[in-house]
Protein backbone atom coordinates (compact mmCIF):
# COMPACT_ATOMS: atom_id res chain seq x y z
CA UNK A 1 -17.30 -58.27 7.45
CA UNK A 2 -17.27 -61.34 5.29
CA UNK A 3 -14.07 -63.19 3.78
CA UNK A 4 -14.06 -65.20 1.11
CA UNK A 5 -13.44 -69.28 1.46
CA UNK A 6 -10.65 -70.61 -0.47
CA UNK A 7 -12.05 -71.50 -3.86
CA UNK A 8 -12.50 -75.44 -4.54
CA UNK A 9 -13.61 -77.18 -7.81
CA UNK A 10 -16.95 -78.71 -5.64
CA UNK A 11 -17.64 -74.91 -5.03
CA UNK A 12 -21.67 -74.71 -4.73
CA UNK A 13 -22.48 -73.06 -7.57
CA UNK A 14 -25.74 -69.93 -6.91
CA UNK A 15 -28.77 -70.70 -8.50
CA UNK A 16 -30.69 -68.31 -10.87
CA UNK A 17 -32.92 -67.15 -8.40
CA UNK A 18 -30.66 -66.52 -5.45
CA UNK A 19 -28.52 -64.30 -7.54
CA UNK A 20 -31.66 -62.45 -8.39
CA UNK A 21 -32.15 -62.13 -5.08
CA UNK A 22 -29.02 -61.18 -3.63
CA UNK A 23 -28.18 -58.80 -6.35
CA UNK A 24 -31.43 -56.74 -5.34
CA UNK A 25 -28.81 -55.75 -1.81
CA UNK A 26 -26.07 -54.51 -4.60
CA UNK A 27 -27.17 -51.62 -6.87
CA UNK A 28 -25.53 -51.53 -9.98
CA UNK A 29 -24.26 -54.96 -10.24
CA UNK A 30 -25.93 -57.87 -12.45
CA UNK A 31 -25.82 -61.00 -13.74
CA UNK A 32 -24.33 -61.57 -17.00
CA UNK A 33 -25.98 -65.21 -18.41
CA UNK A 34 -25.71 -66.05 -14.29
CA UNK A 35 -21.71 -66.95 -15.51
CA UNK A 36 -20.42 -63.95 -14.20
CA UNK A 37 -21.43 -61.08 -12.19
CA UNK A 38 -20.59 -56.99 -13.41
CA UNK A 39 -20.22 -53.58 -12.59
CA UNK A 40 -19.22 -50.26 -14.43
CA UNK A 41 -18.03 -47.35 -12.69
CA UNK A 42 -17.15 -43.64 -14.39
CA UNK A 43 -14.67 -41.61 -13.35
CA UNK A 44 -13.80 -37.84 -13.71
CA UNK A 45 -9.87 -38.73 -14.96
CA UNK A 46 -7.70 -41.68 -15.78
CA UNK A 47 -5.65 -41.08 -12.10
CA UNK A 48 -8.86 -41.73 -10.23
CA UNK A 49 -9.79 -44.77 -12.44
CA UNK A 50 -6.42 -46.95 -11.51
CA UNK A 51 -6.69 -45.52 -7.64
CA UNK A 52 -10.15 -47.58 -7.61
CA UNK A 53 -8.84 -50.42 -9.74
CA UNK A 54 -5.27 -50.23 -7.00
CA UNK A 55 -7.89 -50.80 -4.35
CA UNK A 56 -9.83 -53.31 -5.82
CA UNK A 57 -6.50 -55.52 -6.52
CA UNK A 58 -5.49 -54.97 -2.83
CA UNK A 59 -8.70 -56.20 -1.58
CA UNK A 60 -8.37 -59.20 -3.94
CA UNK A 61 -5.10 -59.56 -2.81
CA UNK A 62 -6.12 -59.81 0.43
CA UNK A 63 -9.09 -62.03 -0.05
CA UNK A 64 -7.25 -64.15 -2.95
CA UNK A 65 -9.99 -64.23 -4.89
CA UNK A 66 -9.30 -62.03 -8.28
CA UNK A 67 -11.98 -60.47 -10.45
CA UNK A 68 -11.29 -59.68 -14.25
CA UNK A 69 -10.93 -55.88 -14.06
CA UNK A 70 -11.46 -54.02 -17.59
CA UNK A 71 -10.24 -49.95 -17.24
CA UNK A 72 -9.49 -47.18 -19.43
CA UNK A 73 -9.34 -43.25 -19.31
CA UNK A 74 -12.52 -42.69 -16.74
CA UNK A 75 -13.78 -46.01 -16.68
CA UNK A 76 -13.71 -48.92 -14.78
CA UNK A 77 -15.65 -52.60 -15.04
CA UNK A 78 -15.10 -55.17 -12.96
CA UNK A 79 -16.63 -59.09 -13.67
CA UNK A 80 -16.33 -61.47 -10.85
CA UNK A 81 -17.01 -65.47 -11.19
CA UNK A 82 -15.10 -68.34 -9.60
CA UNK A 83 -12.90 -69.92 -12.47
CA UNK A 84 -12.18 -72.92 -10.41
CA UNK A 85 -16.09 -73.83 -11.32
CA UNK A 86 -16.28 -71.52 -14.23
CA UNK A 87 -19.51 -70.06 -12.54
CA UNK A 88 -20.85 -67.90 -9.58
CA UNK A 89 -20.52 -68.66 -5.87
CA UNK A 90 -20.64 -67.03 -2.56
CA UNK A 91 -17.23 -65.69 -3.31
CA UNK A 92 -18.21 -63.51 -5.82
CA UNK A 93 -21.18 -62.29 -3.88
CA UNK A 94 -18.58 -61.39 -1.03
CA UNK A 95 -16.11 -59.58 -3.43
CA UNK A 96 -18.59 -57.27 -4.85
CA UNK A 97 -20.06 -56.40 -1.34
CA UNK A 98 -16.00 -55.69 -0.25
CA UNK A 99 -15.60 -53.58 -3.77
CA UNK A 100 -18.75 -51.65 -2.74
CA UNK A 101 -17.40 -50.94 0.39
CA UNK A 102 -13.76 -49.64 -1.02
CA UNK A 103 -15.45 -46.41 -2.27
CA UNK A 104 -14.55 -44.13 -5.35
CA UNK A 105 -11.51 -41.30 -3.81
């Protein structure tokens, strides 16, 4: 399993085409203007919605790297970028391959 680097201003920031590439390896997610990367989830209930969004702060926690999570009743959307370089890096790409892993109970 991968772990995210400590985030630095000279972060390399992904080009266009490798986060077309690497998103092809995470259904659901894209690119939003290749600033940020995205994901919405549904959910039956509100209760199930904040147990994924728990676990997805826990694994940022853990990793110290912190997405902007959006919820309501049965929803959940989660946008990832590096603010340190206002962009996408291979931190983001490594937090939404962790969230995938977290699964939805």
């Amino acid at each position: 399993m991968r772990h995210c680097a400590p985030c630095e201003k000279k972060a390399r920031r992904i080009t266009s085409e490798e986060i077309k590439k690497r998103l092809l390896a995470l259904p659901g997610w894209r690119s939003v203007d290749d600033h940020h990367l995205t994901k919405a989830w549904s959910f039956l209930d509100f209760k199930s919605a904040l147990a994924f969004v728990n676990k997805i702060a826990a694994v940022a926690e853990e990793e110290n790297h912190h997405p902007d999570i959006f919820f309501t009743w049965g929803f959940v959307e989660v946008k990832l970028f590096t603010h340190s370089i206002n962009g996408i890096t291979e931190n983001d790409f490594i937090m939404a391959e962790l969230i995938e892993g977290i699964g939805r109970a």
